[in-house]
N, C-alpha and C. Protein backbone atom coordinates (compact mmCIF):
# COMPACT_ATOMS: atom_id res chain seq x y z
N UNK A 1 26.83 -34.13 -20.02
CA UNK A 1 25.42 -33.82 -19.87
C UNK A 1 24.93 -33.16 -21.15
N UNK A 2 23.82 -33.62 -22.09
CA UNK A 2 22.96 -32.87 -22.85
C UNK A 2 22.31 -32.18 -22.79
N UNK A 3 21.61 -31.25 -23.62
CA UNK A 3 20.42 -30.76 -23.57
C UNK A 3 19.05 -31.42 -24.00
N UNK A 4 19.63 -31.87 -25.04
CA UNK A 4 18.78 -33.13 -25.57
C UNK A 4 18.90 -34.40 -25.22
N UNK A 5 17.45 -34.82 -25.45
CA UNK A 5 17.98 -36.40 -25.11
C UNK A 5 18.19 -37.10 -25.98
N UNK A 6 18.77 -38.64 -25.84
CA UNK A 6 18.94 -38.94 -27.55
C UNK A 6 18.18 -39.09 -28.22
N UNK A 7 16.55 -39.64 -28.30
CA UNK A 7 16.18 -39.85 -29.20
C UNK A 7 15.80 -38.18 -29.66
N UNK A 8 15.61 -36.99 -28.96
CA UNK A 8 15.78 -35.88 -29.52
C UNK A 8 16.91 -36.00 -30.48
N UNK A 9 17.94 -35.67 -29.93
CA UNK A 9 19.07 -35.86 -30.98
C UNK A 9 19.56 -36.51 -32.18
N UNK A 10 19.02 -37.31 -31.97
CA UNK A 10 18.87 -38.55 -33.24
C UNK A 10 17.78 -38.09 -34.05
N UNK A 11 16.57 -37.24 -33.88
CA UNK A 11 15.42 -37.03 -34.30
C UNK A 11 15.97 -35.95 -34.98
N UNK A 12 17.24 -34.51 -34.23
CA UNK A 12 17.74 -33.39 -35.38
C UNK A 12 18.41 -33.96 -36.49
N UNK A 13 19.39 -34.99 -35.54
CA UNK A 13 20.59 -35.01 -36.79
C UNK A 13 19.94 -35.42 -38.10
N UNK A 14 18.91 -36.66 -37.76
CA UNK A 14 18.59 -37.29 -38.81
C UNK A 14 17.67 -36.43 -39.67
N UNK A 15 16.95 -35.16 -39.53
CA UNK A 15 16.67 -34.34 -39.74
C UNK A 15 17.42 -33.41 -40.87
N UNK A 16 18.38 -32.74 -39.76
CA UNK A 16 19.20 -31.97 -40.50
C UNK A 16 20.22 -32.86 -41.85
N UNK A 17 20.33 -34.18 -41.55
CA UNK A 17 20.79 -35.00 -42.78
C UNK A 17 19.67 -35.43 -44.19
N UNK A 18 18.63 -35.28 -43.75
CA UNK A 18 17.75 -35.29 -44.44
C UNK A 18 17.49 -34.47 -45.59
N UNK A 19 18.00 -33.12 -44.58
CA UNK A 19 17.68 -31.52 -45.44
C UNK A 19 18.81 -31.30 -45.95
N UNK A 20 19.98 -31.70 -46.24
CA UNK A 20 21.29 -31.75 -46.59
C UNK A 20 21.45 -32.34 -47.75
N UNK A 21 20.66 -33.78 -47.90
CA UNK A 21 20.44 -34.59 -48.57
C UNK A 21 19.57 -34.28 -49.69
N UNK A 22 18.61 -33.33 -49.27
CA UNK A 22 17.44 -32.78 -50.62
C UNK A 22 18.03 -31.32 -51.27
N UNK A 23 18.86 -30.94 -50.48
CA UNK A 23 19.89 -29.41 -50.94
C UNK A 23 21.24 -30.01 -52.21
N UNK A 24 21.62 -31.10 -51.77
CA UNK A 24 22.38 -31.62 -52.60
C UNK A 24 21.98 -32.29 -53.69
N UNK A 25 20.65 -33.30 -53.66
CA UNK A 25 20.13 -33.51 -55.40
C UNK A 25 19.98 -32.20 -55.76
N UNK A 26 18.93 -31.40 -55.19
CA UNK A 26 18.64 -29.69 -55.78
C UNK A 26 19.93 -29.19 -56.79
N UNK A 27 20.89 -29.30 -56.24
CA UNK A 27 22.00 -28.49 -56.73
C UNK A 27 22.53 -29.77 -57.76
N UNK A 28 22.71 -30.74 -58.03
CA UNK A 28 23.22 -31.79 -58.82
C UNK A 28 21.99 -31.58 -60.25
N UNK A 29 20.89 -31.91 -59.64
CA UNK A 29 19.53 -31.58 -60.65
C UNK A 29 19.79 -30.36 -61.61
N UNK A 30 20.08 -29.24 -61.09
CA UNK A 30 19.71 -27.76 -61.28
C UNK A 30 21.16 -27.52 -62.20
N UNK A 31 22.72 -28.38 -61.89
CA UNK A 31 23.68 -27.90 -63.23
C UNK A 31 23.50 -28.84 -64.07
N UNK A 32 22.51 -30.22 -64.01
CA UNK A 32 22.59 -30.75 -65.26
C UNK A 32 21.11 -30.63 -66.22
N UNK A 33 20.60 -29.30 -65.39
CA UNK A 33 19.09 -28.99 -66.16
C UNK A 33 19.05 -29.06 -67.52
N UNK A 34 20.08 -27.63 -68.11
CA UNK A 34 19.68 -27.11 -69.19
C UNK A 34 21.03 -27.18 -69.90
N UNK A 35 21.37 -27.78 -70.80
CA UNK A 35 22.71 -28.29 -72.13
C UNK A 35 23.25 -27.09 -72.26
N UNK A 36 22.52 -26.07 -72.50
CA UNK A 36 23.22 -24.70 -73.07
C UNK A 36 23.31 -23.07 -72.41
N UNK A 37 24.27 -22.30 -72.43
CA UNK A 37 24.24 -21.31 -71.71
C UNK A 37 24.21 -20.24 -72.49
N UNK A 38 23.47 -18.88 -72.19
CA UNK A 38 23.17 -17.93 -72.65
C UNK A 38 24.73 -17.11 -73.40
N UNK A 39 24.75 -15.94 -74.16
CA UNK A 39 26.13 -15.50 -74.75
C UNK A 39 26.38 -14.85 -73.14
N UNK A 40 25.48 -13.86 -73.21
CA UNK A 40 26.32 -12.76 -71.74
C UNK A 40 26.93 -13.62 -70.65
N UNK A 41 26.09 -14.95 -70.55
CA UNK A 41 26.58 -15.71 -68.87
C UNK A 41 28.08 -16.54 -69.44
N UNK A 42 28.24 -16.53 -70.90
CA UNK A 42 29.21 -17.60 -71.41
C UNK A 42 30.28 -16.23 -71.21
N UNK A 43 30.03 -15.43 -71.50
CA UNK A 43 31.22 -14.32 -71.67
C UNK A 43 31.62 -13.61 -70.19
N UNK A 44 30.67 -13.54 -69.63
CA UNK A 44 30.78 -13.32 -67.90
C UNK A 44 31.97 -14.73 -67.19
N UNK A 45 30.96 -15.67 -67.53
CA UNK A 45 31.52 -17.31 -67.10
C UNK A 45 33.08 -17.58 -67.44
N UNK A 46 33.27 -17.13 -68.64
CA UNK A 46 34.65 -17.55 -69.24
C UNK A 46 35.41 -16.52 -69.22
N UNK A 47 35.06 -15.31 -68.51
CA UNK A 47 35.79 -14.27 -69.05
C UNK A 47 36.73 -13.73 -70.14
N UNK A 48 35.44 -13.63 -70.77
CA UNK A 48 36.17 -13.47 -72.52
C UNK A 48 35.99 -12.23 -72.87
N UNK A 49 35.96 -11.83 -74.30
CA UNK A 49 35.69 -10.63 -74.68
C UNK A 49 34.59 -11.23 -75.90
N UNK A 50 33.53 -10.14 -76.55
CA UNK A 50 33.09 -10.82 -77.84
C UNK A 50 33.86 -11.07 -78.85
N UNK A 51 35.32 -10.33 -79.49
CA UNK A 51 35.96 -10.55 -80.16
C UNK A 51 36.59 -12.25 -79.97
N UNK A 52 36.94 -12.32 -78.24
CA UNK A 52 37.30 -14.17 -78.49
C UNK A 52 36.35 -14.92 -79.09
N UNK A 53 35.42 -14.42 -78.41
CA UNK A 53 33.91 -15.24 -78.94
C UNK A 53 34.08 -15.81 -80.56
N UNK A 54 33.98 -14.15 -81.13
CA UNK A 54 34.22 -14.50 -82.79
C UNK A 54 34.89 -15.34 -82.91
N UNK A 55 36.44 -15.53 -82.67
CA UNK A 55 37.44 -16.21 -82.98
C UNK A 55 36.87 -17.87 -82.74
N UNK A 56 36.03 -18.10 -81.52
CA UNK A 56 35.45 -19.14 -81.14
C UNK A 56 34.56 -19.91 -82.14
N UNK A 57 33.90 -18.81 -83.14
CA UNK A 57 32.85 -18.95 -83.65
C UNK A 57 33.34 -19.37 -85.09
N UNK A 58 34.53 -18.64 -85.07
CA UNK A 58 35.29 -19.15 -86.67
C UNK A 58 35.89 -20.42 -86.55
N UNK A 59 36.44 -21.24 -85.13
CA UNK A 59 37.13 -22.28 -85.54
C UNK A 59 35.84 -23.64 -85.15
N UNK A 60 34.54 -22.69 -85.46
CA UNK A 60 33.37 -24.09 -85.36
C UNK A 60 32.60 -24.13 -84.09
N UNK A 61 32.40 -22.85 -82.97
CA UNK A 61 31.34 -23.26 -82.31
C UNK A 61 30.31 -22.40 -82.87
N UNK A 62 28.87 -23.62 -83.18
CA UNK A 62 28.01 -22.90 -83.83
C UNK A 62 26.83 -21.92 -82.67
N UNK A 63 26.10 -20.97 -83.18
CA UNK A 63 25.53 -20.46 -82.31
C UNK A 63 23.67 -20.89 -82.51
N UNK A 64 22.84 -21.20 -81.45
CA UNK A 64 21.50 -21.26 -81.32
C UNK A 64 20.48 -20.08 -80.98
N UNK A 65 19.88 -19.60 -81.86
CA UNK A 65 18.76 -18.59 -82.28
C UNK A 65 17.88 -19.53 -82.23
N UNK A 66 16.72 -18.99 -81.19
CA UNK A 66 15.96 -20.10 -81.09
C UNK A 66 14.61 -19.49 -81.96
N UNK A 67 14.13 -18.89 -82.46
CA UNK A 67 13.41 -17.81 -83.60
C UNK A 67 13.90 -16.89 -84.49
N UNK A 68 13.47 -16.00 -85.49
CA UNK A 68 13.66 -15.37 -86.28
C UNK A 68 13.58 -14.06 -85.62
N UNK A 69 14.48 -12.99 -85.45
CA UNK A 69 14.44 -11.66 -84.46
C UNK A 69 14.91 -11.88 -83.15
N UNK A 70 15.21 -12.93 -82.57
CA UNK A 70 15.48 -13.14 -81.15
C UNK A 70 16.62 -12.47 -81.25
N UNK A 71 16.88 -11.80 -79.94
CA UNK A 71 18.23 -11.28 -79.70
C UNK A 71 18.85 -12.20 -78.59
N UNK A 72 18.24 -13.12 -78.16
CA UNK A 72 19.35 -14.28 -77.30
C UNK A 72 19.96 -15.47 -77.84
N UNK A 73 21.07 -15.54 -78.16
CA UNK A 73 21.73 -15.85 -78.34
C UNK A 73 22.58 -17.31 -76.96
N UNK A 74 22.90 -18.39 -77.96
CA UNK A 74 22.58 -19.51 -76.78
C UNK A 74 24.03 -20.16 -77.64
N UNK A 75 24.80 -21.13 -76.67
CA UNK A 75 26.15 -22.13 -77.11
C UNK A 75 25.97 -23.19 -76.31
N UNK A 76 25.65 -24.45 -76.77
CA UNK A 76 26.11 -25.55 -76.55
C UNK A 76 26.93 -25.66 -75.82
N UNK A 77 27.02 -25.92 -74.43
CA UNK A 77 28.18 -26.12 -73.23
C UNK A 77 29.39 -27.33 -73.54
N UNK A 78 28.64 -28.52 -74.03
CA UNK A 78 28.80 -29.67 -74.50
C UNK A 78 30.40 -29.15 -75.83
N UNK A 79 29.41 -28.42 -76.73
CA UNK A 79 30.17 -28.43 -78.28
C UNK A 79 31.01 -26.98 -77.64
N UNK A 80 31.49 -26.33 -76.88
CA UNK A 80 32.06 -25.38 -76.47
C UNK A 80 33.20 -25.94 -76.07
N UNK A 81 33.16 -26.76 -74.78
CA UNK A 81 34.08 -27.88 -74.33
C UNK A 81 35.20 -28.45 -74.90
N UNK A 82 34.20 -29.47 -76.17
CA UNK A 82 34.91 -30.34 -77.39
C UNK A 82 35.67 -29.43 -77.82
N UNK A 83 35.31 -28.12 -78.35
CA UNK A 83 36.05 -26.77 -79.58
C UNK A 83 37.11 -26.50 -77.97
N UNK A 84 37.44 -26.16 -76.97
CA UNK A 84 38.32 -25.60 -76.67
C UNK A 84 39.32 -26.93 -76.28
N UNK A 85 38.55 -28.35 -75.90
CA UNK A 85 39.70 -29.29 -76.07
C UNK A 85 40.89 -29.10 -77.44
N UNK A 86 40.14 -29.25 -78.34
CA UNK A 86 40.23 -29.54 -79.56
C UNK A 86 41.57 -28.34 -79.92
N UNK A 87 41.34 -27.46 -79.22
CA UNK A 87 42.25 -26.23 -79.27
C UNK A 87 43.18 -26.02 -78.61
N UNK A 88 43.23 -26.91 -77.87
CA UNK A 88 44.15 -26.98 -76.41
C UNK A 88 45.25 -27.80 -77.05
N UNK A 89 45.11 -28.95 -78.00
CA UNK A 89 45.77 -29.73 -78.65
C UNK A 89 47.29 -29.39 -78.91
């Protein structure tokens, strides 16, 4: 015995698959937004120290200043990747 009847039921599920369905592009959309990640979230993210960083920075990942005075500081996710394959070697 239900509570619902089916075409109720058929009316949530297909519903709740619906809303499942727009939560999941959301989240697919939203990590392939933006190419590059900030220094603090890269050093949080990777759990590094700034000194690895340096070391990072000497064997070729370059860093993005997006103005003259900015204090944010931005890395290529992409060219971060390649440099720690490349290191993994």
């Amino acid at each position: 015995m239900s509570i619902l009847s089916f075409e109720a039921e058929q009316e949530l599920t297909q519903s709740v698959l619906n809303r499942v369905d727009k939560l999941v592009e959301a989240r697919v959309e939203q990590s392939r937004l933006f190419p590059y990640v900030q220094q603090a979230e890269l050093l949080k993210e990777l759990n590094i120290s700034t000194t690895y960083l340096a070391k990072l920075r000497a064997h070729g990942l370059k860093q993005v200043i997006l103005e003259d005075g900015d204090r944010t500081v931005w890395y290529k996710k992409s060219q971060l990747e390649s440099l720690m394959d490349s290191l993994a070697e």
